[in-house]
N, C-alpha and C. Protein backbone atom coordinates (compact mmCIF):
# COMPACT_ATOMS: atom_id res chain seq x y z
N UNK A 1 35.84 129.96 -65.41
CA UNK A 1 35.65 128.76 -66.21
C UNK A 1 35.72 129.08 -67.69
N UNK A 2 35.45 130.15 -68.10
CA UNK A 2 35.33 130.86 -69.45
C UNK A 2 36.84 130.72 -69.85
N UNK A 3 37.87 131.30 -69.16
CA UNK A 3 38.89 131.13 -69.59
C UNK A 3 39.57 129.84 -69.70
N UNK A 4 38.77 128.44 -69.67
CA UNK A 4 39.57 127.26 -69.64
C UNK A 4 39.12 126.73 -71.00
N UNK A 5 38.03 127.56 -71.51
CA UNK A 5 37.57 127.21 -72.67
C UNK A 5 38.02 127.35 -73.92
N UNK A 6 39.05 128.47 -73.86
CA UNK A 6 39.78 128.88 -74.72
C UNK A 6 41.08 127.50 -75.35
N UNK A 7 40.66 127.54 -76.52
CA UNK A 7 41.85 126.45 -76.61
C UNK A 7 42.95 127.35 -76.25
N UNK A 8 43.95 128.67 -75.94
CA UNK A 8 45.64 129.12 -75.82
C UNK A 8 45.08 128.81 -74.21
N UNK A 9 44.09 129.06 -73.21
CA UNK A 9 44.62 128.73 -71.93
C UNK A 9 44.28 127.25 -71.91
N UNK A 10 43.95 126.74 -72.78
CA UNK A 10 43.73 125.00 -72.62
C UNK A 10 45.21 124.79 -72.76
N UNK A 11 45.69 124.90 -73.78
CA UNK A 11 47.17 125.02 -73.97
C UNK A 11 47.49 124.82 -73.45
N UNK A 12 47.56 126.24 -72.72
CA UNK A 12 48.41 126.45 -71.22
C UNK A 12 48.67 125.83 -70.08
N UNK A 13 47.79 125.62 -69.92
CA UNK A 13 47.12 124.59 -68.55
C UNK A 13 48.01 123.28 -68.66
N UNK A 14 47.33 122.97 -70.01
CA UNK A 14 48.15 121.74 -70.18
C UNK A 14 49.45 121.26 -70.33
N UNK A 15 50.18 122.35 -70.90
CA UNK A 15 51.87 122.41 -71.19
C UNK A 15 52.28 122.44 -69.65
N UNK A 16 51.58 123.24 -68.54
CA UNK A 16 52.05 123.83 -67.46
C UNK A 16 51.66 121.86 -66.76
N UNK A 17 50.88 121.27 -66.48
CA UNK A 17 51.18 119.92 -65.97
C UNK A 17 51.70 118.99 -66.89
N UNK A 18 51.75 118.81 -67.70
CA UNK A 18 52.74 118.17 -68.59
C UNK A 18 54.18 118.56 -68.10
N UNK A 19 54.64 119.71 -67.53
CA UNK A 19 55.78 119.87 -67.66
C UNK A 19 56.14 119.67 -65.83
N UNK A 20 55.03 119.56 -65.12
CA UNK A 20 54.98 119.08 -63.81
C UNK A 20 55.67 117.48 -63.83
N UNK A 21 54.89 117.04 -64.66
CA UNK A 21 54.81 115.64 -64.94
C UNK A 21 56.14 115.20 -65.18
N UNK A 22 56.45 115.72 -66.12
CA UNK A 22 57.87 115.50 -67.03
C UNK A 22 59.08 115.97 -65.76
N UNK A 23 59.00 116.80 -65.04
CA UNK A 23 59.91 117.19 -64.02
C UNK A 23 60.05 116.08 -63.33
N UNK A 24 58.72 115.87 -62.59
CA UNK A 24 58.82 114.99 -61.53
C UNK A 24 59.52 113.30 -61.88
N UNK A 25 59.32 112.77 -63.20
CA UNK A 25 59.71 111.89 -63.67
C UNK A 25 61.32 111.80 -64.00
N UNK A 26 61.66 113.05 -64.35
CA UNK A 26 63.33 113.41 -64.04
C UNK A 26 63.95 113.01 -62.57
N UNK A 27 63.40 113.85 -61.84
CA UNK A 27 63.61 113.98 -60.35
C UNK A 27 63.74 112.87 -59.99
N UNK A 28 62.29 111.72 -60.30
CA UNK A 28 62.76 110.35 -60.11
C UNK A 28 63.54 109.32 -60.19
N UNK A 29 64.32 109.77 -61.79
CA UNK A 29 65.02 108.62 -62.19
C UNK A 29 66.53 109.40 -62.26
N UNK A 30 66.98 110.90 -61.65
CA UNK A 30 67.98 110.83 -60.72
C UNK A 30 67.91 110.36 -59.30
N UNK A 31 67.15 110.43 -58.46
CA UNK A 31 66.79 109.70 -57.57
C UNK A 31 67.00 108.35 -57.36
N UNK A 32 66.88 107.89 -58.41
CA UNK A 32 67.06 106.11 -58.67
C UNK A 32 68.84 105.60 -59.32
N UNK A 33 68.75 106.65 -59.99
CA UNK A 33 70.36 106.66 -60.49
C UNK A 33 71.59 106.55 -59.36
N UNK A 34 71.29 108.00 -58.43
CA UNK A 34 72.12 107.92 -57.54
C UNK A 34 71.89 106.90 -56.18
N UNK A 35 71.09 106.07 -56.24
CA UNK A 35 70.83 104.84 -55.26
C UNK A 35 71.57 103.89 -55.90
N UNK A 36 71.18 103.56 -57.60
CA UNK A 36 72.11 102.77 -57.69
C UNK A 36 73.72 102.77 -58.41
N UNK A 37 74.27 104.01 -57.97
CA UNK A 37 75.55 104.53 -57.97
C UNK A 37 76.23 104.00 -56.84
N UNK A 38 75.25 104.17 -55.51
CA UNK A 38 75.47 104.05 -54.36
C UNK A 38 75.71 102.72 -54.16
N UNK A 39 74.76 101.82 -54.33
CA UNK A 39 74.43 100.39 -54.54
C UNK A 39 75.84 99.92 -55.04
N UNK A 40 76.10 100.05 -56.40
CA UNK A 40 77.42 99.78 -57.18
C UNK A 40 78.95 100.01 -56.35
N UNK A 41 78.63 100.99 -56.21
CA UNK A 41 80.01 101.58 -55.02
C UNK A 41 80.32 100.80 -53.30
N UNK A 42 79.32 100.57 -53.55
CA UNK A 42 78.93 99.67 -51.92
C UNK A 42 79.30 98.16 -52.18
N UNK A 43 79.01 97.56 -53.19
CA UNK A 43 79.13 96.05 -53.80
C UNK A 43 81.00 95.85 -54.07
N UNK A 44 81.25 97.16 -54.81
CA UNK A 44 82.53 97.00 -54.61
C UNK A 44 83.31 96.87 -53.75
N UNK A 45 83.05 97.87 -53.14
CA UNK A 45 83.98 98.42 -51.50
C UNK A 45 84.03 97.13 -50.95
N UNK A 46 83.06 95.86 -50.73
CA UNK A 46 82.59 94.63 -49.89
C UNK A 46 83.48 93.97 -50.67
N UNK A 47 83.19 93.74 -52.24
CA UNK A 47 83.78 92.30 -52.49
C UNK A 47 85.77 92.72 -52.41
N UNK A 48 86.11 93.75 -52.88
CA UNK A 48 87.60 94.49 -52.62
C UNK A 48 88.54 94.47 -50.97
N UNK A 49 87.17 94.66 -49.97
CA UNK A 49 87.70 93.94 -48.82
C UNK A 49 87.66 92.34 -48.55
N UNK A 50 86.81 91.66 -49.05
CA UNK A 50 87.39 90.40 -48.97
C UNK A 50 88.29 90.02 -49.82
N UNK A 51 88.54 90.27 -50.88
CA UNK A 51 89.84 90.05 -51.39
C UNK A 51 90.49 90.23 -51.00
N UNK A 52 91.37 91.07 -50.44
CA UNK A 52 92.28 91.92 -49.81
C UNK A 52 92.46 91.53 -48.85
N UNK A 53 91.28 90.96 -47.98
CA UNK A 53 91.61 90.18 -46.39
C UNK A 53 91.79 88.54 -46.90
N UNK A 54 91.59 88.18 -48.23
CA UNK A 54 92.03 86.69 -48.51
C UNK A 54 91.19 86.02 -48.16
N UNK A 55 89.46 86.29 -47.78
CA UNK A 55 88.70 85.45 -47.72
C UNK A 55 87.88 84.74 -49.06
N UNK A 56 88.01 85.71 -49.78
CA UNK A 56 87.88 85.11 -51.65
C UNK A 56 88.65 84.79 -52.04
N UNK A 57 88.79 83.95 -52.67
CA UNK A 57 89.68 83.12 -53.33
C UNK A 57 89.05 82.94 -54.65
N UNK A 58 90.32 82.67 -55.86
CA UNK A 58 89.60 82.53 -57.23
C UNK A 58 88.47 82.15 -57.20
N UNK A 59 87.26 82.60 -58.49
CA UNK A 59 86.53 82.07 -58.99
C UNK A 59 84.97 82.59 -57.57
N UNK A 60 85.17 83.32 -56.75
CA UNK A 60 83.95 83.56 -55.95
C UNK A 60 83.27 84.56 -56.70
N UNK A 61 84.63 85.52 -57.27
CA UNK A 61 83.54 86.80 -58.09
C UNK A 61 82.29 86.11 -59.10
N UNK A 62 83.14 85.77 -59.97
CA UNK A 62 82.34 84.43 -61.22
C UNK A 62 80.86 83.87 -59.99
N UNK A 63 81.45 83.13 -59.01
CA UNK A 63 79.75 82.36 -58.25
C UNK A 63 78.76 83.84 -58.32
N UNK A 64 79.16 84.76 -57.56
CA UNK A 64 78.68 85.38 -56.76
C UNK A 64 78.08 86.26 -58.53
N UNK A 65 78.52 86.55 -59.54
CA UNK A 65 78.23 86.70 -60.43
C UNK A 65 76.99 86.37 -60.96
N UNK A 66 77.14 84.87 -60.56
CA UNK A 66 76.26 84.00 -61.07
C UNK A 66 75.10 83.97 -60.56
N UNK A 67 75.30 83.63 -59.15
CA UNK A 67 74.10 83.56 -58.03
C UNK A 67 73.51 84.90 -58.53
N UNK A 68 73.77 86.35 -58.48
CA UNK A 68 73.44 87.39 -58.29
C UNK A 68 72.36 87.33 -59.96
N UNK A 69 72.65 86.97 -60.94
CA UNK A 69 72.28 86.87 -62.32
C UNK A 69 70.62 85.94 -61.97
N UNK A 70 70.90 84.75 -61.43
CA UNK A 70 69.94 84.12 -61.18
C UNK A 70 68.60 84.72 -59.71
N UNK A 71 69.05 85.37 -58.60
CA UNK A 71 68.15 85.80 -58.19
C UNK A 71 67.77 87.12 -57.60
N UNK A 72 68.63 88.29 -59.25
CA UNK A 72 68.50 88.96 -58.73
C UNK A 72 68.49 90.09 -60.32
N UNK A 73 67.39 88.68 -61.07
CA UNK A 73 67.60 89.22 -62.92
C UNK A 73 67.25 90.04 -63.15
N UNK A 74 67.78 91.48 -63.96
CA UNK A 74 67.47 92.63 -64.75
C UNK A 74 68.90 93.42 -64.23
């Protein structure tokens, strides 16, 4: 306990979960990145086959744009 008293291993201690912290918060928001890489790549692939099979027709990207803006904001 003597040695936590020291402010250089207080320091220490502290730089050493701070930098736990700071990792894990990385880790997370590649984690989240590549979901929504995935997400993005997946939305395409869908709306590119209905085009392509001619079930969209002008102006669905624009709705679907739209709809998506309204319940699905940020």
């Amino acid at each position: 306990m003597n040695d936590l008293r020291s402010g250089t291993s207080l320091d220490s201690a502290f730089n050493e979960i701070t930098q736990l912290i700071v990792t894990a918060r990385q880790r997370a928001m590649q984690a989240v990145n590549t979901e929504l890489i995935e997400l993005h790549w997946q939305v395409g692939a869908y709306i590119s086959r209905k085009i392509e099979a001619a079930e969209w027709g002008d102006g669905v990207v624009a709705q679907l744009a739209s709809h998506l803006a309204c319940t699905q904001p940020g």
